[in-house]
N, C-alpha and C. Protein backbone atom coordinates (compact mmCIF):
# COMPACT_ATOMS: atom_id res chain seq x y z
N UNK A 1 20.44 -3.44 -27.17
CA UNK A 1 19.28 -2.63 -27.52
C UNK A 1 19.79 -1.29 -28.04
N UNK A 2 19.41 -1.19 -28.63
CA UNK A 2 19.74 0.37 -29.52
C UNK A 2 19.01 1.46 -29.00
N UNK A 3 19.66 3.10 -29.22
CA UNK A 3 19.07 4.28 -29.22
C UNK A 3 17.60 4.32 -29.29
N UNK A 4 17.16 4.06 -30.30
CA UNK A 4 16.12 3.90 -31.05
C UNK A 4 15.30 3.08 -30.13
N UNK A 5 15.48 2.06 -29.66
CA UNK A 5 14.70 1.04 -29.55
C UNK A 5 14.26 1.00 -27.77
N UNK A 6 15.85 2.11 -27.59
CA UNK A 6 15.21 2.16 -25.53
C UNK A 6 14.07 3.08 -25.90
N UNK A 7 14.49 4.18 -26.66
CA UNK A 7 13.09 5.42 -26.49
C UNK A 7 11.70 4.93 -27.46
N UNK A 8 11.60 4.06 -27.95
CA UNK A 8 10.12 3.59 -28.06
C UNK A 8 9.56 2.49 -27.24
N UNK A 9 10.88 2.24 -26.65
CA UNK A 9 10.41 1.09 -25.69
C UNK A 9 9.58 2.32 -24.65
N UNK A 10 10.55 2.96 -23.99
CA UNK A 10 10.04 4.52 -23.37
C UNK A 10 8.99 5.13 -23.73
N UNK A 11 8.81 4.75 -24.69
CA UNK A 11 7.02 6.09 -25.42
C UNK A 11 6.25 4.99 -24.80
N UNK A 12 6.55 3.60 -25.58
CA UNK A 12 5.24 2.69 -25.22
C UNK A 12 4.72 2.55 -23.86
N UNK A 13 5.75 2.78 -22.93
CA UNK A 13 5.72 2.57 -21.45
C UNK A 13 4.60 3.67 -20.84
N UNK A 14 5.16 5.10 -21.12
CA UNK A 14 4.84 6.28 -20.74
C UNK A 14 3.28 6.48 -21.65
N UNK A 15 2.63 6.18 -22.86
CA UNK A 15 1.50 5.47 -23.04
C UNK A 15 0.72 4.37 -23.05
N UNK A 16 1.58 3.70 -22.07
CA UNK A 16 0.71 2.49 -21.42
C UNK A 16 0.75 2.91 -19.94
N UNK A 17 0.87 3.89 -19.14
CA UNK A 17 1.02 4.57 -18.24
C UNK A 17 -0.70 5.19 -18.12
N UNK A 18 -0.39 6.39 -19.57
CA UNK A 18 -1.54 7.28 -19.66
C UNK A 18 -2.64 6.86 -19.72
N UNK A 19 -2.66 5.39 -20.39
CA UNK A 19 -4.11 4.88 -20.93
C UNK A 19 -4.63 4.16 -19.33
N UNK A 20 -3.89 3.70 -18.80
CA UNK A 20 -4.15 3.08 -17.41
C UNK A 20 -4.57 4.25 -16.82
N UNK A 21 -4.31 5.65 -16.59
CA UNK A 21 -4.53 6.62 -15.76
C UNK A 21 -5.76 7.41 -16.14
N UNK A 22 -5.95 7.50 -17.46
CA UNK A 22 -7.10 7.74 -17.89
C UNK A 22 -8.03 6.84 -17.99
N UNK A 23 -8.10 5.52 -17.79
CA UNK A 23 -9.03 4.87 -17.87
C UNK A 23 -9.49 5.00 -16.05
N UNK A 24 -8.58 4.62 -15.16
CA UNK A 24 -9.12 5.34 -13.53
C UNK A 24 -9.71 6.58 -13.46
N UNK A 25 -9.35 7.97 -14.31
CA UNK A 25 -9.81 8.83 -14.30
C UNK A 25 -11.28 8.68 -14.20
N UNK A 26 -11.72 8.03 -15.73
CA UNK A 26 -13.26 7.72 -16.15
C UNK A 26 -13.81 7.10 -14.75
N UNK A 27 -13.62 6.27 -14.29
CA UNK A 27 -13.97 5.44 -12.97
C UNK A 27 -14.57 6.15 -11.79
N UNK A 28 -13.36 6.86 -11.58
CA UNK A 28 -12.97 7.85 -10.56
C UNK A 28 -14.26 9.17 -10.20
N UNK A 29 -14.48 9.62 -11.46
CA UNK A 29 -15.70 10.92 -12.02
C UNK A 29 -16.55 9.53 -11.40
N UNK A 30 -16.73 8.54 -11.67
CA UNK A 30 -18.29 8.01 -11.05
C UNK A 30 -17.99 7.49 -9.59
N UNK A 31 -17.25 8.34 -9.03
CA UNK A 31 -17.15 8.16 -7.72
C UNK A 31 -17.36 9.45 -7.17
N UNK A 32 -17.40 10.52 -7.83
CA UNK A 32 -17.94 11.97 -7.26
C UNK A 32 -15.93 12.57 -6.84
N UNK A 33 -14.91 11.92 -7.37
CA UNK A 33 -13.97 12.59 -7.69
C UNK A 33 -13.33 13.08 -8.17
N UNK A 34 -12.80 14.35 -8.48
CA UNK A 34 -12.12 14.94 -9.29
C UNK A 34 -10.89 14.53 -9.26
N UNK A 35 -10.77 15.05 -11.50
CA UNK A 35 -9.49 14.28 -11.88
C UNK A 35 -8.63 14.96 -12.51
N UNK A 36 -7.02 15.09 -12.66
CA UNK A 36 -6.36 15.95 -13.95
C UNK A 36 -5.07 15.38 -14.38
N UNK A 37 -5.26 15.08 -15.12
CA UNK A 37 -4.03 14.77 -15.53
C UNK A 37 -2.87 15.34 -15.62
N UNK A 38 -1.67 14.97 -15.05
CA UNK A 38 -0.32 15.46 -14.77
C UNK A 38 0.55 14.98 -16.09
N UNK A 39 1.31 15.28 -17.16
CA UNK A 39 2.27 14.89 -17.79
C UNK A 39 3.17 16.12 -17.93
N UNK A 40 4.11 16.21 -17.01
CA UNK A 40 5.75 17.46 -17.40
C UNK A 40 6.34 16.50 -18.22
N UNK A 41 6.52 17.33 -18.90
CA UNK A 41 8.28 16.83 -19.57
C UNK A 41 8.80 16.47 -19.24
N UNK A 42 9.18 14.88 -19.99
CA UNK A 42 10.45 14.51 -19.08
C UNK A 42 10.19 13.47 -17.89
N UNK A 43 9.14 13.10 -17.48
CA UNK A 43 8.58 12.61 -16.40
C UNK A 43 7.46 11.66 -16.32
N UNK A 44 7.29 10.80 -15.53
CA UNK A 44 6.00 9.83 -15.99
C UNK A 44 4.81 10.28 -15.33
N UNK A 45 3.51 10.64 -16.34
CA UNK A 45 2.53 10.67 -15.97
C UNK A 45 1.66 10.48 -14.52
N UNK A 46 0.79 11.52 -14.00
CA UNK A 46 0.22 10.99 -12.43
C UNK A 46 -1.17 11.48 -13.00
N UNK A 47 -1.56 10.97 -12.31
CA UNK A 47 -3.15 11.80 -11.78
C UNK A 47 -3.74 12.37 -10.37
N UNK A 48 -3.46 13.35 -10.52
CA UNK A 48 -3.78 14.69 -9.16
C UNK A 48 -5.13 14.36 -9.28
N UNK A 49 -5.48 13.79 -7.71
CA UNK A 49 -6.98 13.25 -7.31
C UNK A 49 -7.62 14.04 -6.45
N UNK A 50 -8.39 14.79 -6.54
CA UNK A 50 -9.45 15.49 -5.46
C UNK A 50 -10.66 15.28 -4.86
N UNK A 51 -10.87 14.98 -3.58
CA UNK A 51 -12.35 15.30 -2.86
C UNK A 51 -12.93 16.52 -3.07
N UNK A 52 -13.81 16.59 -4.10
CA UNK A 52 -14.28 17.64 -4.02
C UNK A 52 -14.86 18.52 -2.85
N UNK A 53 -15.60 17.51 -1.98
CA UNK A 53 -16.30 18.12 -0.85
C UNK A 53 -14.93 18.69 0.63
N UNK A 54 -13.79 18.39 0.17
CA UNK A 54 -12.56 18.60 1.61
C UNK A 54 -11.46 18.51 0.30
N UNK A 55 -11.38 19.69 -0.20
CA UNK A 55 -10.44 20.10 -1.66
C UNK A 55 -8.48 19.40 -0.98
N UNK A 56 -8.64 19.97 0.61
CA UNK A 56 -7.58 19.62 0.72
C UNK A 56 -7.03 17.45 1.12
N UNK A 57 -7.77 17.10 1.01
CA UNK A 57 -8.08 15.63 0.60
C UNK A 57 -7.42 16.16 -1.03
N UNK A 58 -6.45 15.29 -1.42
CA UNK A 58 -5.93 15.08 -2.95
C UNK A 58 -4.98 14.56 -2.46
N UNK A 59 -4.35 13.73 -3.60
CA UNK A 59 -3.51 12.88 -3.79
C UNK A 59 -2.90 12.63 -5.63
N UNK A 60 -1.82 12.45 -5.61
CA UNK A 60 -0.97 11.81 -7.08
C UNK A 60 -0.98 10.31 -6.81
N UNK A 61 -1.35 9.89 -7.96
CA UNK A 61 -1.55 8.40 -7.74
C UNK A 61 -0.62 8.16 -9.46
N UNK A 62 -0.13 7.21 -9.66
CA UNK A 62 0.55 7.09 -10.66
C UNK A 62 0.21 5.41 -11.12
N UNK A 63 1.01 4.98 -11.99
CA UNK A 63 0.53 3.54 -13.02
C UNK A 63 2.00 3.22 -13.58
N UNK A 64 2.47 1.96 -13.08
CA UNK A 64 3.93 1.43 -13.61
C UNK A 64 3.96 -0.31 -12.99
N UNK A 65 4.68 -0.42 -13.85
CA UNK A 65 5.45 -1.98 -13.32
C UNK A 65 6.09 -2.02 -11.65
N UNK A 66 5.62 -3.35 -11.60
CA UNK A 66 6.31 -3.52 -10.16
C UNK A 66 7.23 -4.45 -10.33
N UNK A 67 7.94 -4.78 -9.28
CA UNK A 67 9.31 -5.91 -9.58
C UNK A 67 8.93 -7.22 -9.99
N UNK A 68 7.69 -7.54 -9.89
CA UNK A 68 6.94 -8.11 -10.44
C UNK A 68 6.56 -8.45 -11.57
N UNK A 69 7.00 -7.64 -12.26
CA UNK A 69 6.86 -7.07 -14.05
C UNK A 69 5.16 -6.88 -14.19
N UNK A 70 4.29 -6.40 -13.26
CA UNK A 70 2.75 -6.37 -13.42
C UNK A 70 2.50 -5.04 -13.06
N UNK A 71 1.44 -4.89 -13.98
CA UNK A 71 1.13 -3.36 -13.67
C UNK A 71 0.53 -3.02 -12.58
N UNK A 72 0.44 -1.92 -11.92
CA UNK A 72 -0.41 -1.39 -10.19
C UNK A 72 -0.38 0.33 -10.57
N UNK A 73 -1.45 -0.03 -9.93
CA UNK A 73 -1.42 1.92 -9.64
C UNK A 73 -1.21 1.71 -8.18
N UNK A 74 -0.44 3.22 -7.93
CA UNK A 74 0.86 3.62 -6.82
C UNK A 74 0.33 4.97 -6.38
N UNK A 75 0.57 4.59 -4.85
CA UNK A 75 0.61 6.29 -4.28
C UNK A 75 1.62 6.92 -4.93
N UNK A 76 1.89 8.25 -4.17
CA UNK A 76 2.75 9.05 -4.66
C UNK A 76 4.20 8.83 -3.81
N UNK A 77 3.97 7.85 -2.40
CA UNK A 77 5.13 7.59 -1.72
C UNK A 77 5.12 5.79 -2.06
N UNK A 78 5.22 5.25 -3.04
CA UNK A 78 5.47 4.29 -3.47
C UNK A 78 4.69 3.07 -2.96
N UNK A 79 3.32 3.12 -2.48
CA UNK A 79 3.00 1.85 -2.24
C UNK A 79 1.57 1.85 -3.01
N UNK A 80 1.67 -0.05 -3.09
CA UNK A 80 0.64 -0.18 -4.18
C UNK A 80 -0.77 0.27 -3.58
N UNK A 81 -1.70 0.57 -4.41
CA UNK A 81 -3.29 0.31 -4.41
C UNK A 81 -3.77 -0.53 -4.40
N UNK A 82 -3.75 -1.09 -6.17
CA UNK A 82 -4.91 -1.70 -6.88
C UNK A 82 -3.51 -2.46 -7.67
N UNK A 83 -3.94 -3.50 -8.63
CA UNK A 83 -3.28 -4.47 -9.62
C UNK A 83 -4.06 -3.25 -11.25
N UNK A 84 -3.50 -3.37 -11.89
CA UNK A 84 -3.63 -2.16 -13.24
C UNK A 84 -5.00 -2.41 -13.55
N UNK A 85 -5.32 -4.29 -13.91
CA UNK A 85 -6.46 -3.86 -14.43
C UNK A 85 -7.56 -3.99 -13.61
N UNK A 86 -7.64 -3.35 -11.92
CA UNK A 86 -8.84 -3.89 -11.12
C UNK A 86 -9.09 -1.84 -10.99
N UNK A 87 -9.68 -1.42 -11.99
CA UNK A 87 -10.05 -0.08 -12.18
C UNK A 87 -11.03 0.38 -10.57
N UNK A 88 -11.95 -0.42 -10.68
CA UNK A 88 -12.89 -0.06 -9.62
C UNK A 88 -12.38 -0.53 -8.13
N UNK A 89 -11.69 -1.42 -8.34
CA UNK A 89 -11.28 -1.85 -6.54
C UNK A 89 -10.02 -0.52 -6.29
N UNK A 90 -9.40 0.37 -7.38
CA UNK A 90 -8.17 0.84 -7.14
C UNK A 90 -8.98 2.53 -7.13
N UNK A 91 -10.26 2.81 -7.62
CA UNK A 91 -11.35 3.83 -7.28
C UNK A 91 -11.58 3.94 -6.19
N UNK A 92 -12.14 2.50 -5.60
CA UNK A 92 -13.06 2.52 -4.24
C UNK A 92 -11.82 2.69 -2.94
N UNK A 93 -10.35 2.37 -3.08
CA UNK A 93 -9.59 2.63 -2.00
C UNK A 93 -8.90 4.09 -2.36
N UNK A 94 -8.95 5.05 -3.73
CA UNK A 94 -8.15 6.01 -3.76
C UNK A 94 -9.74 7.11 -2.60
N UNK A 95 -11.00 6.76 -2.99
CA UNK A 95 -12.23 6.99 -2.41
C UNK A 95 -11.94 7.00 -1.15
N UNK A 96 -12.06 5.65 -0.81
CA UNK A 96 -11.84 5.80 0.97
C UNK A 96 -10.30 6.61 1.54
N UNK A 97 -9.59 6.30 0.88
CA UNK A 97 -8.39 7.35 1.46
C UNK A 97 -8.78 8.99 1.68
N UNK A 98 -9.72 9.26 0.45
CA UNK A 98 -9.49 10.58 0.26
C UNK A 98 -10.86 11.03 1.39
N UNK A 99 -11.67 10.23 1.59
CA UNK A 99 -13.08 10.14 2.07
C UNK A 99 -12.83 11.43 3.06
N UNK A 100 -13.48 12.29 3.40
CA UNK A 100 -13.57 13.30 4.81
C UNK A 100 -13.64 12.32 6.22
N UNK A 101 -14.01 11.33 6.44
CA UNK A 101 -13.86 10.40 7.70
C UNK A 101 -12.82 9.46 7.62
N UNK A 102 -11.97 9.82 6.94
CA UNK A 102 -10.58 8.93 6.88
C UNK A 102 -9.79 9.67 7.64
């Protein structure tokens, strides 16, 4: 594999990342949670999740391959949620985690 060909393999990854994280985002707002998107330099994409009503409730939830070669959105200490494309089942548990009676 060539120069060239790891770092677009790399772009495609890191925007097939974003589009997964922004599409939970959209989800997420119809769950009454706040959303922002994280991209530093250099680094793969998260989404910083907030309870609005108990601000300190938040969480980074992130979107990548598992050894599995299938996509999941991921806590921020490495364990799965949701399967990539189950948007609303991977809403309704980032929800109950963040819930004030959790």
């Amino acid at each position: 594999m060539t120069m060239e060909t790891q770092q677009a393999s790399g772009a495609g990854t890191w925007r097939a990342n974003l589009a997964r994280l922004e599409g939970l985002a959209e989800v997420l707002a119809g769950h009454g949670l706040r959303t922002r998107l994280m991209m530093p330099p250099g680094r793969v994409p998260s989404l910083h999740v907030v309870n609005p009503s108990a601000a300190a409730l938040a969480e980074d939830v992130y979107a990548g391959r598992g050894q599995d070669g299938l996509w999941w959105f991921w806590w921020s200490w490495a364990e799965r949620i949701a399967a990539g494309e189950d948007l609303e089942g991977a809403a309704t548990m980032i929800e109950h985690v963040l819930s004030a009676g959790a």
